[in-house]
C-alpha atoms as a PDB file:
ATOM      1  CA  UNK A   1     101.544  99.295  83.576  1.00  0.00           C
ATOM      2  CA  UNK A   2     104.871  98.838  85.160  1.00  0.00           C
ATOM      3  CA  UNK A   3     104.642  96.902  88.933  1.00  0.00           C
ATOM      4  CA  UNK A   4     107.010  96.913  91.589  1.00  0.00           C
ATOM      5  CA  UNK A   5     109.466  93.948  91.857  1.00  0.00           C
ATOM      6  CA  UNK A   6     107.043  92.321  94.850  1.00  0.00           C
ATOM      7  CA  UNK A   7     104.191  92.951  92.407  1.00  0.00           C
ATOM      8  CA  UNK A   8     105.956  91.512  89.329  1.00  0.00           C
ATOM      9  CA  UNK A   9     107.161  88.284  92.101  1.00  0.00           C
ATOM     10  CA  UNK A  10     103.518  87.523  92.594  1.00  0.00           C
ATOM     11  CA  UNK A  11     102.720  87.652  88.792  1.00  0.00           C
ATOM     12  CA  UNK A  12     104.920  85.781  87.512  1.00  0.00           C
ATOM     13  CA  UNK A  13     104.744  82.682  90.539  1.00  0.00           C
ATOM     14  CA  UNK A  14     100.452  82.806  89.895  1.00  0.00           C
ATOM     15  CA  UNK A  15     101.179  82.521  86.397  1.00  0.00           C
ATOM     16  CA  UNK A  16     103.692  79.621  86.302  1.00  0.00           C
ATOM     17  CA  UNK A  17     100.632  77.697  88.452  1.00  0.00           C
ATOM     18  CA  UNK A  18      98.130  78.626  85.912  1.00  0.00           C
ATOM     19  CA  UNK A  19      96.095  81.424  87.848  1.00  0.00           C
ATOM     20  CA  UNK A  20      94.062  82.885  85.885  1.00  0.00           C
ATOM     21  CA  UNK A  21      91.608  85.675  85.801  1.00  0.00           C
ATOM     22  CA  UNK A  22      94.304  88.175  87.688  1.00  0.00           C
ATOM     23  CA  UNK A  23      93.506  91.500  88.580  1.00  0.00           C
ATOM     24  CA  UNK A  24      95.796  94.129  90.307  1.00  0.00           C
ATOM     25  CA  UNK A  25      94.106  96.771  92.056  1.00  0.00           C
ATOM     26  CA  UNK A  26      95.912  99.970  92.573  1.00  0.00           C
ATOM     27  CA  UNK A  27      94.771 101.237  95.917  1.00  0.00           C
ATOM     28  CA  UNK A  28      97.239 103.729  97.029  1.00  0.00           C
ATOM     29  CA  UNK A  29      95.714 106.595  98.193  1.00  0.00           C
ATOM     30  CA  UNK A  30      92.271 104.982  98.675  1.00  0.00           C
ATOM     31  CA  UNK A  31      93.347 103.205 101.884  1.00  0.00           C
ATOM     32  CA  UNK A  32      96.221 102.866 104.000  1.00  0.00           C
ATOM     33  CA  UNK A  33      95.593  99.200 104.393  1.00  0.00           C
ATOM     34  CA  UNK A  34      97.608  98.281 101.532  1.00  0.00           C
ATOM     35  CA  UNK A  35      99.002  99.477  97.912  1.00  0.00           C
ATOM     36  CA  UNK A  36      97.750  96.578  96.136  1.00  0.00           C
ATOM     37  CA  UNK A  37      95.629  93.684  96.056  1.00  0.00           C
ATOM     38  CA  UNK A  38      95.559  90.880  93.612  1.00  0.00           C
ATOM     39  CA  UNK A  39      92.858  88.753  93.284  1.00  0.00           C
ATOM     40  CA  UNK A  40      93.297  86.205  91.149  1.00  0.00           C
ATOM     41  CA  UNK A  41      91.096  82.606  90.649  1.00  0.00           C
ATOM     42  CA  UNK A  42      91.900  78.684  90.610  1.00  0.00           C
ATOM     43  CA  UNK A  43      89.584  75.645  89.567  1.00  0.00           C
ATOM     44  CA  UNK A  44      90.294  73.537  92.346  1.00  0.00           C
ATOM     45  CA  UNK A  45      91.448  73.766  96.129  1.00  0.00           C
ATOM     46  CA  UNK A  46      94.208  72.221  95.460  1.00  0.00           C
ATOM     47  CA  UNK A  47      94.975  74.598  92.490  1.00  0.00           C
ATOM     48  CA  UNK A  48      94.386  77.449  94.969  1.00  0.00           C
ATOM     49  CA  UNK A  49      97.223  75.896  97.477  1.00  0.00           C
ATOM     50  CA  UNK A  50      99.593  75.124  94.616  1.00  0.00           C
ATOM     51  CA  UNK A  51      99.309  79.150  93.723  1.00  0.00           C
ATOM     52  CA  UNK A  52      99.922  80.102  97.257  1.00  0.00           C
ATOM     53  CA  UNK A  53     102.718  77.470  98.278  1.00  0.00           C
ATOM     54  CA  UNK A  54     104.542  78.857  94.866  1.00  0.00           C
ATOM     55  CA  UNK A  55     103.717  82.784  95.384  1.00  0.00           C
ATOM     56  CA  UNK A  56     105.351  81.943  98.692  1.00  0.00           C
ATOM     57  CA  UNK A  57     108.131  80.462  97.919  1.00  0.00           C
ATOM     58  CA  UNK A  58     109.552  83.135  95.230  1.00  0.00           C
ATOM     59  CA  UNK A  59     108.737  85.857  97.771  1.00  0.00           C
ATOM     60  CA  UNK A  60     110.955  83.712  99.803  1.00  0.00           C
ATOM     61  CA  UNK A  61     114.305  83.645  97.543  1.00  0.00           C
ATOM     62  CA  UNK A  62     113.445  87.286  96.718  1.00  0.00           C
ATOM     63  CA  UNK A  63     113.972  88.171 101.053  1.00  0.00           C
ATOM     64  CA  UNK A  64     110.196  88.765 101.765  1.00  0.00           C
ATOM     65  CA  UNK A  65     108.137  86.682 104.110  1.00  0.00           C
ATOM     66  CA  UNK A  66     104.421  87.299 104.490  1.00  0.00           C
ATOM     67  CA  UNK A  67     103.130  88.897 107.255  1.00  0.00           C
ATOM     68  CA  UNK A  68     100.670  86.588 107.578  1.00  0.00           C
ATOM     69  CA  UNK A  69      98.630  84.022 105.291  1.00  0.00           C
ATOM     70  CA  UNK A  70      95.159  82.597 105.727  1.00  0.00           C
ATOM     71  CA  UNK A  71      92.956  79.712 103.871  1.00  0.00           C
ATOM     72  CA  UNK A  72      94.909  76.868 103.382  1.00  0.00           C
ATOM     73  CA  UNK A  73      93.456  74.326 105.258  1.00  0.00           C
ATOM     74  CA  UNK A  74      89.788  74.821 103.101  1.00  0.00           C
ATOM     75  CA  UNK A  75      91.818  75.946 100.300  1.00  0.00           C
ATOM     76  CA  UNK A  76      88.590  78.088  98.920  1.00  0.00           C
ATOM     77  CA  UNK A  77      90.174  81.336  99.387  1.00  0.00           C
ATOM     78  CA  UNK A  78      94.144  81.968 100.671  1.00  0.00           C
ATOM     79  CA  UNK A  79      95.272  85.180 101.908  1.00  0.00           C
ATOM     80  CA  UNK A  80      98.768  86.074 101.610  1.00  0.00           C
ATOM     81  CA  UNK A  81      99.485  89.620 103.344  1.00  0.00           C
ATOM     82  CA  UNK A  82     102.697  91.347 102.491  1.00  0.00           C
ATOM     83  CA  UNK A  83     101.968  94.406 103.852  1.00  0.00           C
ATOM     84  CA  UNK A  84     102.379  96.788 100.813  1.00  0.00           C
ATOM     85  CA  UNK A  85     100.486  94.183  98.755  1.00  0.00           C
ATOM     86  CA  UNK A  86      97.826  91.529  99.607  1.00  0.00           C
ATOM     87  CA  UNK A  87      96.864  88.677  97.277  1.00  0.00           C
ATOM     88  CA  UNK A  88      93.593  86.909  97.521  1.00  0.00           C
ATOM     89  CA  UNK A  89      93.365  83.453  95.459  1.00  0.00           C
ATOM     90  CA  UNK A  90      90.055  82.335  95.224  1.00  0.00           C
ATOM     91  CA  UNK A  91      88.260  79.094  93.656  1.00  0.00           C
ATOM     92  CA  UNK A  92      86.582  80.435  91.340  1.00  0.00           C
ATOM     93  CA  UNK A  93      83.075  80.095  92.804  1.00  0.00           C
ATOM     94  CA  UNK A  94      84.026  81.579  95.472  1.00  0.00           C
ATOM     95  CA  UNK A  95      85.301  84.502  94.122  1.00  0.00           C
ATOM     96  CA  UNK A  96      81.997  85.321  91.946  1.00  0.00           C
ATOM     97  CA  UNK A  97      80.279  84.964  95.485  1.00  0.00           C
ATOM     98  CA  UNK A  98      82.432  87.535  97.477  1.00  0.00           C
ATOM     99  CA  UNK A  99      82.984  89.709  94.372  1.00  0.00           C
ATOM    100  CA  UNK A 100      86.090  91.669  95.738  1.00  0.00           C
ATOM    101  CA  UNK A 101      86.464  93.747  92.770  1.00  0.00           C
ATOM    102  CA  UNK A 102      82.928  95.466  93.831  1.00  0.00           C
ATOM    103  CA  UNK A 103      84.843  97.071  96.890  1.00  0.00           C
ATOM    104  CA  UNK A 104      87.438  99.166  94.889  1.00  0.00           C
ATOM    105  CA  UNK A 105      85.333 100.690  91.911  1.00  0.00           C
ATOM    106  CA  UNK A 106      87.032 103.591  92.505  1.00  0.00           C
ATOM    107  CA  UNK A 107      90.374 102.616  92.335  1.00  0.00           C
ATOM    108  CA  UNK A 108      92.651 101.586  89.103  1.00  0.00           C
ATOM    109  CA  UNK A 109      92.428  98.159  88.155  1.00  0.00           C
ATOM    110  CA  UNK A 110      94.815  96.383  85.794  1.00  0.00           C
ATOM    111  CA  UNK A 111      93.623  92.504  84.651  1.00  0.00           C
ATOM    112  CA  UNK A 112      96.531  90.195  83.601  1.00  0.00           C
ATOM    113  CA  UNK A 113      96.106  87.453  81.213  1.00  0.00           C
END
């Protein structure tokens, strides 16, 4: 599947930090909230703020600031809203609790490892 450079940004800044577990989720034309999410999973808290400070900072040099971010200071689960796309990064445990993935059956899902 071929992403969108702000998609492809994301990837490539969660991968260099050793996310793992990714999953985009193609919602366009299921909601108008967004066109993607990625959810993706760390081990640690700090692991999940490493992956968030470094998604940030490539959206950065690429022009595109988030809209708004959420999570750092328990570092269990960051937000980072860029309107067209919103990436979750979870500690792991976390995200088998909240289970994410369950809210978007319906839509086309696309895991990257």
């Amino acid at each position: 599947m071929k992403f969108n450079q702000e998609v492809n940004t994301i990837l490539s800044a969660s991968e260099s930090k050793k996310a793992f577990d990714i999953k985009v989720i193609d919602i366009r034309g299921l909601s108008s909230i967004a066109d993607y999410y990625i959810i993706m999973s760390a081990n640690s808290e700090r692991q999940v703020s490493a992956i968030g400070n470094e998604i940030e900072m490539k959206m950065t040099e690429a022009g595109i600031e988030p809209i708004n971010t959420e999570g750092y200071k328990s570092g269990r689960w960051v937000i980072l809203d860029y309107g067209d796309t919103i990436v979750h990064i979870f500690k792991q445990s976390e995200r088998e609790f909240y289970n994410l993935e369950k809210l978007w059956l319906d839509a086309s899902s696309y895991d990257i490892d």
